[in-house]
N, C-alpha and C. Protein backbone atom coordinates (compact mmCIF):
# COMPACT_ATOMS: atom_id res chain seq x y z
N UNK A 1 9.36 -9.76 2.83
CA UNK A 1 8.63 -8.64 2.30
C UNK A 1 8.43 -7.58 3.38
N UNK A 2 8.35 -6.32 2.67
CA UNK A 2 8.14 -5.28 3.80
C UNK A 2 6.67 -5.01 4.13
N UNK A 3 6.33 -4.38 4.63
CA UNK A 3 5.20 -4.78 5.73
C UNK A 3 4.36 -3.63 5.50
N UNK A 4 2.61 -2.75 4.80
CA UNK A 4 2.40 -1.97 4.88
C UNK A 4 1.71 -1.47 5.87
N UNK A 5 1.70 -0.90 6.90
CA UNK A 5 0.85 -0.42 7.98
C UNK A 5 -0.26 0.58 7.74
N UNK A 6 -1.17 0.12 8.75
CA UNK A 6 -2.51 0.76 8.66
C UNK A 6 -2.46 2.37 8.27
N UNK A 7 -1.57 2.97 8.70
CA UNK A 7 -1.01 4.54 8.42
C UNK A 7 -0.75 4.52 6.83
N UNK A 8 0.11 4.13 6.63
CA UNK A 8 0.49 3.96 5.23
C UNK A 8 -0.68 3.91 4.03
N UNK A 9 -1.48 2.52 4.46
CA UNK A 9 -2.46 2.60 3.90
C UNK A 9 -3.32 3.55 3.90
N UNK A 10 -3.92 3.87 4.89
CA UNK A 10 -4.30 5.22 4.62
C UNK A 10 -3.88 6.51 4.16
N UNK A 11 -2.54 6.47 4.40
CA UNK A 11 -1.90 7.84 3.06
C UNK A 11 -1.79 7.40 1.65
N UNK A 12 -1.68 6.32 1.27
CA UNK A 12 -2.05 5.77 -0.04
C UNK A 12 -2.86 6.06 -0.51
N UNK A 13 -4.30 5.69 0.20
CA UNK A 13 -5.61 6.15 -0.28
C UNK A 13 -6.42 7.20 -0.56
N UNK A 14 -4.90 8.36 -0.08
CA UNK A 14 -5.58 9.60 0.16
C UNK A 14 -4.05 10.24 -0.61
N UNK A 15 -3.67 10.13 -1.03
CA UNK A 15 -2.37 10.64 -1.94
C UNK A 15 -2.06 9.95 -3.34
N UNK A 16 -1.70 10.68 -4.73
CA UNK A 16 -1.49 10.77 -4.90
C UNK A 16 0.11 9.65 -5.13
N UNK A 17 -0.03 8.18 -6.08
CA UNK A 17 1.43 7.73 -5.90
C UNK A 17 2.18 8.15 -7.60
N UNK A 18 3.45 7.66 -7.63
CA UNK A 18 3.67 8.21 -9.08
C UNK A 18 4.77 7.16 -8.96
N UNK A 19 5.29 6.76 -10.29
CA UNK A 19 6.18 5.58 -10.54
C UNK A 19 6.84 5.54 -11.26
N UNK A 20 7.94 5.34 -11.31
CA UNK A 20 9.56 5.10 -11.94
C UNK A 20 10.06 4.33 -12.23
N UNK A 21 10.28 4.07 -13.72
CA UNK A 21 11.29 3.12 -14.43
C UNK A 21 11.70 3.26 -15.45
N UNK A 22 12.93 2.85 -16.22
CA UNK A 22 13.52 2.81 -16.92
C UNK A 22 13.93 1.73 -18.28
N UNK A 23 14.12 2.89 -19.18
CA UNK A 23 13.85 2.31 -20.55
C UNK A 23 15.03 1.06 -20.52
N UNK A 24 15.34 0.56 -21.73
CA UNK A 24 16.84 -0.28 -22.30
C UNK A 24 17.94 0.55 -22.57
N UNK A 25 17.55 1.78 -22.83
CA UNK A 25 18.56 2.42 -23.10
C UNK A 25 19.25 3.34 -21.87
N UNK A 26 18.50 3.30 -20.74
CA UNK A 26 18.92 4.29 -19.82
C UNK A 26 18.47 5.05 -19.44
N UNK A 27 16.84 5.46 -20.47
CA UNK A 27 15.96 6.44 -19.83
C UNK A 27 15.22 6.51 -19.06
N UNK A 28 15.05 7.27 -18.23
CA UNK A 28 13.97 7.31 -17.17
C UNK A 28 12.70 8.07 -17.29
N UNK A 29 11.88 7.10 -16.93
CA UNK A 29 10.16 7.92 -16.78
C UNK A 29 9.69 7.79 -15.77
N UNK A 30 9.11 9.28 -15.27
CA UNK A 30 8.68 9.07 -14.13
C UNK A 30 6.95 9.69 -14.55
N UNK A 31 6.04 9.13 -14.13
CA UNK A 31 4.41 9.61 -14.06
C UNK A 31 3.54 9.13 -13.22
N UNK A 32 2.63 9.47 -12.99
CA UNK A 32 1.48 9.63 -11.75
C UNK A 32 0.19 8.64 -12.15
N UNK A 33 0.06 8.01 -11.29
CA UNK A 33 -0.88 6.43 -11.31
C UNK A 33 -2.02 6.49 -10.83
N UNK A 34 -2.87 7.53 -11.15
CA UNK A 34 -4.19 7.30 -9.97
C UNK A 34 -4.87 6.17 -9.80
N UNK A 35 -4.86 5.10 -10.70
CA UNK A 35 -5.28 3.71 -10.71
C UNK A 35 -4.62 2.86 -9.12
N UNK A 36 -3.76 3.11 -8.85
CA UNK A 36 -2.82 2.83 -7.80
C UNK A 36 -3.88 2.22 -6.42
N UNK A 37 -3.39 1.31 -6.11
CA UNK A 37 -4.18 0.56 -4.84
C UNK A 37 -3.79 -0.45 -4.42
N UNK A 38 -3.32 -0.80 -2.91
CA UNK A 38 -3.22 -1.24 -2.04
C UNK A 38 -3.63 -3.03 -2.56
N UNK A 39 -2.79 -3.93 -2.64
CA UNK A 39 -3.14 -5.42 -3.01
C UNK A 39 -4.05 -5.97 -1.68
N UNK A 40 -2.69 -6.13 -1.37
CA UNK A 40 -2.70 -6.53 0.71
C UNK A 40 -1.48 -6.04 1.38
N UNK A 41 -1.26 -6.58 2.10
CA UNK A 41 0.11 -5.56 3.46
C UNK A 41 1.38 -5.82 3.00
N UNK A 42 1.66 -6.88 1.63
CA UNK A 42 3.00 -6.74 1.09
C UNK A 42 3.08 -6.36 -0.75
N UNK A 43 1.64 -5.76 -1.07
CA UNK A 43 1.84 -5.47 -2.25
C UNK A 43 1.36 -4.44 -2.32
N UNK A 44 1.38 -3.54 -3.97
CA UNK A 44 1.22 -2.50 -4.69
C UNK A 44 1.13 -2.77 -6.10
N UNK A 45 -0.25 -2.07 -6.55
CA UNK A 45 -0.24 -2.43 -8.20
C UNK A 45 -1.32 -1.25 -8.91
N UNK A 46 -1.75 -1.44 -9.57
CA UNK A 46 -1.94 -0.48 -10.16
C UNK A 46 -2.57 -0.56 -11.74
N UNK A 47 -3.62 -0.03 -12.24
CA UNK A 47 -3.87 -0.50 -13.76
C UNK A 47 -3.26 0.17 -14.62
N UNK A 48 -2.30 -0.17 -15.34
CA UNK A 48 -1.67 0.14 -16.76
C UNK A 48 -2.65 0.17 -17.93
N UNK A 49 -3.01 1.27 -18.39
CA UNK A 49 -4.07 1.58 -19.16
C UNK A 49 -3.52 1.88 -20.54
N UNK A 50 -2.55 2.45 -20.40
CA UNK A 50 -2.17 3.56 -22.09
C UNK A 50 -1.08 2.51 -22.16
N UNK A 51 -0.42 1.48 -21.70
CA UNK A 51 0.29 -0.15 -22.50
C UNK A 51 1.38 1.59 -23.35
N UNK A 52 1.69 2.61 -23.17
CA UNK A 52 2.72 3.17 -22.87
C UNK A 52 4.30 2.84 -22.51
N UNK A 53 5.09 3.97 -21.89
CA UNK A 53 6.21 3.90 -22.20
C UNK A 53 6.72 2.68 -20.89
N UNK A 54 5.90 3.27 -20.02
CA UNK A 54 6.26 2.82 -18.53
C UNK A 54 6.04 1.06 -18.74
N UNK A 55 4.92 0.96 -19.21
CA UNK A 55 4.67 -0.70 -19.73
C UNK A 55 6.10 -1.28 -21.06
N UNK A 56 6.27 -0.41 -21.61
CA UNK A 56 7.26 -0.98 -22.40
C UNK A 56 8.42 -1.06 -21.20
N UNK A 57 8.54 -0.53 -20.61
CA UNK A 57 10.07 -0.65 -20.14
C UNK A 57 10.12 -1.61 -19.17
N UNK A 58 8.86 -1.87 -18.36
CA UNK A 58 8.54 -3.07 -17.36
C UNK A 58 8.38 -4.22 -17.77
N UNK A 59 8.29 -4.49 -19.21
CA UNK A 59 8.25 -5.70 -20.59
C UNK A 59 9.56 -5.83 -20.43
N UNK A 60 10.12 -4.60 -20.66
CA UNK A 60 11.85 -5.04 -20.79
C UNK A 60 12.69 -5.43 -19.70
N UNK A 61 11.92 -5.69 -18.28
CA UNK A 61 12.57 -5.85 -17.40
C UNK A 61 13.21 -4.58 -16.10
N UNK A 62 12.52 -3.30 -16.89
CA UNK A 62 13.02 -2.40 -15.78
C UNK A 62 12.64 -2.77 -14.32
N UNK A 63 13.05 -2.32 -13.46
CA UNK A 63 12.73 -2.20 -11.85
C UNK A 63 11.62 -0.93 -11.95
N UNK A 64 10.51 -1.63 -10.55
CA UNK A 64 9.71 -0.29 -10.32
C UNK A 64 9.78 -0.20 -9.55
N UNK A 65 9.31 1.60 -9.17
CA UNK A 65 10.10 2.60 -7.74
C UNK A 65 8.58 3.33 -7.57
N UNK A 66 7.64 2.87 -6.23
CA UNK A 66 6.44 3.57 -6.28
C UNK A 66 6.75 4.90 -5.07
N UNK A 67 6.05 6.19 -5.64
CA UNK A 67 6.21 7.33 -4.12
C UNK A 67 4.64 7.82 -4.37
N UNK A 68 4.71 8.26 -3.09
CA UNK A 68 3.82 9.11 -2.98
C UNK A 68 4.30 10.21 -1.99
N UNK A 69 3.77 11.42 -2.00
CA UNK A 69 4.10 12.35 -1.34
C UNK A 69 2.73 13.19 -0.98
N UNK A 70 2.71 13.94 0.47
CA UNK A 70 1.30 14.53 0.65
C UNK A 70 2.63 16.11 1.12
N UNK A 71 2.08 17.27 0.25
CA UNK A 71 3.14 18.67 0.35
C UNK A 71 2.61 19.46 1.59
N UNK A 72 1.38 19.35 1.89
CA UNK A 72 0.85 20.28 2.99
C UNK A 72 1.21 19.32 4.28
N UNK A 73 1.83 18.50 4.31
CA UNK A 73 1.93 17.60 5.51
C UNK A 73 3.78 17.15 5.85
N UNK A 74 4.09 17.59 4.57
CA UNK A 74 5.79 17.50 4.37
C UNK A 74 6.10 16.01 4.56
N UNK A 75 4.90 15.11 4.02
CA UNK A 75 5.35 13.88 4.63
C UNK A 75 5.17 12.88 3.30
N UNK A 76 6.24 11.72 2.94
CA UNK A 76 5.62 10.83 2.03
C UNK A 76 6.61 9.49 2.47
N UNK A 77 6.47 8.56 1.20
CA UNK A 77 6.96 6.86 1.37
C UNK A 77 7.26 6.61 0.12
N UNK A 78 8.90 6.03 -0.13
CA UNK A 78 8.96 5.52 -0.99
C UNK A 78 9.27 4.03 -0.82
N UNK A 79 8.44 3.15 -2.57
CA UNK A 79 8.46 1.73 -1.93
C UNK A 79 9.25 0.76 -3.16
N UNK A 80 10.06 0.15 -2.78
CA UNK A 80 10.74 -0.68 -4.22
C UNK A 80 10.44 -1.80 -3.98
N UNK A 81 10.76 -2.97 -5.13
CA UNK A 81 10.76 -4.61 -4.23
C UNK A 81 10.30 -4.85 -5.84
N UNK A 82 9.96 -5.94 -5.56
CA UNK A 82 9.76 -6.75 -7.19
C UNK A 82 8.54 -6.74 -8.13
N UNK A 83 8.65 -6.71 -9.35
CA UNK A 83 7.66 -6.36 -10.36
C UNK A 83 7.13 -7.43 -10.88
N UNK A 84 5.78 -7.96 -10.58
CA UNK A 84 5.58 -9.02 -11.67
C UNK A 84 4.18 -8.25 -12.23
N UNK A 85 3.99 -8.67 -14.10
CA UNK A 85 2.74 -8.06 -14.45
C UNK A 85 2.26 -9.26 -14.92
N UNK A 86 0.67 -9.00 -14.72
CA UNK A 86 -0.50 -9.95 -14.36
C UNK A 86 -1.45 -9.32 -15.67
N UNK A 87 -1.38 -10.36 -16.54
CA UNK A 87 -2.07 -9.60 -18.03
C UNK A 87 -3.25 -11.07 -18.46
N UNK A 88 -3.30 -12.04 -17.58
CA UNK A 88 -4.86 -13.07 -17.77
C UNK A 88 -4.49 -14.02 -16.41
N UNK A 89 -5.11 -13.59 -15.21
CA UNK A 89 -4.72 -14.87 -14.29
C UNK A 89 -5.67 -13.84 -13.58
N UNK A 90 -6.13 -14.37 -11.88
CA UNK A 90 -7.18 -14.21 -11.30
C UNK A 90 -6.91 -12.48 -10.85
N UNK A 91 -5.79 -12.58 -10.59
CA UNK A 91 -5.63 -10.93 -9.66
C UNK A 91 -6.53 -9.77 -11.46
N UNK A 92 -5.66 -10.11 -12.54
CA UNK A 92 -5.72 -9.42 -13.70
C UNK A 92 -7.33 -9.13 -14.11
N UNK A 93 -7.97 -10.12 -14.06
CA UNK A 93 -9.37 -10.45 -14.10
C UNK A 93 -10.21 -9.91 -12.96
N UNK A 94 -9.68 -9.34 -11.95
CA UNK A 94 -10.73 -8.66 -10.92
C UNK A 94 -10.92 -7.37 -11.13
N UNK A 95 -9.40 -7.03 -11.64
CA UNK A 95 -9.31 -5.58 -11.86
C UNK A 95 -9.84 -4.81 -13.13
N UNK A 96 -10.10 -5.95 -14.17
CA UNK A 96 -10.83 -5.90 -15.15
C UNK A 96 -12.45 -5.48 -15.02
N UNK A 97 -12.88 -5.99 -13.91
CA UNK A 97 -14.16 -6.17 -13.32
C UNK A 97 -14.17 -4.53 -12.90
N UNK A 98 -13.10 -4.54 -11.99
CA UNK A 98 -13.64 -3.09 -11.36
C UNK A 98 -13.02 -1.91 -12.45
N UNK A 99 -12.29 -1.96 -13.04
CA UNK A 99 -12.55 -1.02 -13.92
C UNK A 99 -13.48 -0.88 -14.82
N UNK A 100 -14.60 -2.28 -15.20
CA UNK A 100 -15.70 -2.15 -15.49
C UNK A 100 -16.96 -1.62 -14.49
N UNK A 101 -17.05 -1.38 -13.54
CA UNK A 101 -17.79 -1.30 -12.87
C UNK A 101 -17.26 0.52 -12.45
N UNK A 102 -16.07 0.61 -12.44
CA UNK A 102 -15.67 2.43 -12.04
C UNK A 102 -16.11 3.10 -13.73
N UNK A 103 -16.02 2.36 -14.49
CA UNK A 103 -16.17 2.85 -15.82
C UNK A 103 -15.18 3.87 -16.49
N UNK A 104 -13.75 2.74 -15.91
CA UNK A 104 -12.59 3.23 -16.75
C UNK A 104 -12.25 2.46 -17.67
N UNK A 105 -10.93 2.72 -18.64
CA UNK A 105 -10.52 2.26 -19.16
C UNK A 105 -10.27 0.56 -18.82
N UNK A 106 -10.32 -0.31 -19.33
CA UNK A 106 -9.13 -2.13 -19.23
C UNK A 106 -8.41 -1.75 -19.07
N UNK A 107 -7.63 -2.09 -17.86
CA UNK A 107 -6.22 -1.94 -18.25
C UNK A 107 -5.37 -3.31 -19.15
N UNK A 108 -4.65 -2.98 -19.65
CA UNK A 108 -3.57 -3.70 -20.57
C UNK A 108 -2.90 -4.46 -19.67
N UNK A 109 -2.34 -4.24 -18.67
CA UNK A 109 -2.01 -4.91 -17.34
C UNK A 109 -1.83 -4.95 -16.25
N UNK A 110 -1.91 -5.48 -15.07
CA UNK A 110 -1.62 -5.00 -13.32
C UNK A 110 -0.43 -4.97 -12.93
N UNK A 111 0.32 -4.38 -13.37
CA UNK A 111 1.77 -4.15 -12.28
C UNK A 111 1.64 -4.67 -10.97
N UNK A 112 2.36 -5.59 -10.66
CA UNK A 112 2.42 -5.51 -8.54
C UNK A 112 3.40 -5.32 -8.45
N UNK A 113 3.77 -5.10 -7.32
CA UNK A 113 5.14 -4.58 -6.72
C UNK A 113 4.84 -5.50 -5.53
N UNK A 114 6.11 -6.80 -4.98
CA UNK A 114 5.91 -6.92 -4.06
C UNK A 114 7.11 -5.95 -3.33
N UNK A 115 6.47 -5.46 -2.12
CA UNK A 115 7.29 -4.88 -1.50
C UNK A 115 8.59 -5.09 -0.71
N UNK A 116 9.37 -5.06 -0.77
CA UNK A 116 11.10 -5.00 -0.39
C UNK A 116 11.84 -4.11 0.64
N UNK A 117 11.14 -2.71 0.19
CA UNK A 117 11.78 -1.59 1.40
C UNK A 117 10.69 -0.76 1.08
N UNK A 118 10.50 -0.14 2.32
CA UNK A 118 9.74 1.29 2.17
C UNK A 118 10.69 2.42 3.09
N UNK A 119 10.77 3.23 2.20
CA UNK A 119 11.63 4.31 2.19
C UNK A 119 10.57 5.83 3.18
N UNK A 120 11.43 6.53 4.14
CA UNK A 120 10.24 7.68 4.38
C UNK A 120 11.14 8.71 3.31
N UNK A 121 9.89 9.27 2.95
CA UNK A 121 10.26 10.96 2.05
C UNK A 121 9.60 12.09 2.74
N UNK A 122 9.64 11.82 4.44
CA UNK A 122 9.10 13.01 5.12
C UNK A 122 10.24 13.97 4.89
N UNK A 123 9.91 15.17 5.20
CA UNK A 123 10.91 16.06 4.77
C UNK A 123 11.39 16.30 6.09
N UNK A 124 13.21 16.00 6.23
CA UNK A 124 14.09 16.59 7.65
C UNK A 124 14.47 15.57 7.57
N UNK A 125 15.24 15.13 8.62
CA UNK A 125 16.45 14.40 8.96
C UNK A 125 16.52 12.47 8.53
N UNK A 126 15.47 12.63 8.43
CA UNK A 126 14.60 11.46 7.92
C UNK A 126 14.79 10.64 6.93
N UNK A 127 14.31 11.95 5.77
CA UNK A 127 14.22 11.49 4.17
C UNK A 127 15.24 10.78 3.84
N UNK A 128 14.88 10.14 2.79
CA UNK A 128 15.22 8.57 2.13
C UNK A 128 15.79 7.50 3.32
N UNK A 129 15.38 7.65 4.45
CA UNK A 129 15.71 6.58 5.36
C UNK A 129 14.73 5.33 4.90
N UNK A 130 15.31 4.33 5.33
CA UNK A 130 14.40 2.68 5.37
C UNK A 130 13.57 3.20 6.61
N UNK A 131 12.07 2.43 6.29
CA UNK A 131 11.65 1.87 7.50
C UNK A 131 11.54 0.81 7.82
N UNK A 132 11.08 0.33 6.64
CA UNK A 132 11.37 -1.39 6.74
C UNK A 132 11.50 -2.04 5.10
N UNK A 133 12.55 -3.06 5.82
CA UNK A 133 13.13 -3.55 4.72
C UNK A 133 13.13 -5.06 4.93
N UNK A 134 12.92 -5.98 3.85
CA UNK A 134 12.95 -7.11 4.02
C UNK A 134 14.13 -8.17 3.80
């Protein structure tokens, strides 16, 4: 697994991530997750609330592709690696809690992503390079 560093985490927490996957047929959706948060140093997940398009297509087995980008800083991370969703088991049930307690929506389910590669999307010579890959 790839590895998230204290930096990272902190641009996570302060940006903006958005996420990508694809239907059965070939289509792609891409939309913006503010639910989005940090597991531990090899995951990413997020509450799936509107059980939407992005949830249908992660039912069907699509791959998920998390970015975030910060524009006044020209700097972001993209992160791929494996999808499992967590819809009654302990992780699913905490997040239940704190979206009771933020006084959002249930989500329908927790996406994780364990992480695989993280990609930089700083802008220059850089972009879409690995930083670390597992």
């Amino acid at each position: 697994m790839a590895t998230l560093t204290p930096e990272i985490k902190d641009f996570l927490a302060n940006n903006l991530c958005w996420i990508a996957t694809v239907s059965k047929d070939g289509e792609p959706d891409l939309g913006p997750k503010m639910s989005m948060f940090v597991l531990d140093d090899n995951h990413l997940a997020y509450h799936e609330r509107t059980a939407g398009q992005h949830f249908q297509n992660l039912t069907d087995g699509s791959k998920l592709v998390i970015a975030s980008v910060n524009f006044a800083e020209k700097k972001g991370y993209r992160f791929r690696g494996i999808v499992t969703l967590h819809t009654d088991d302990d992780i699913y049930e905490a997040r239940v809690k704190v979206a009771e307690e933020e006084g959002t929506k249930k989500p329908a389910c927790v996406p994780v992503l364990e992480i695989t590669e993280i990609q930089d999307l700083s802008a220059g010579a850089k972009a879409g390079t690995t930083i670390s890959k597992d």
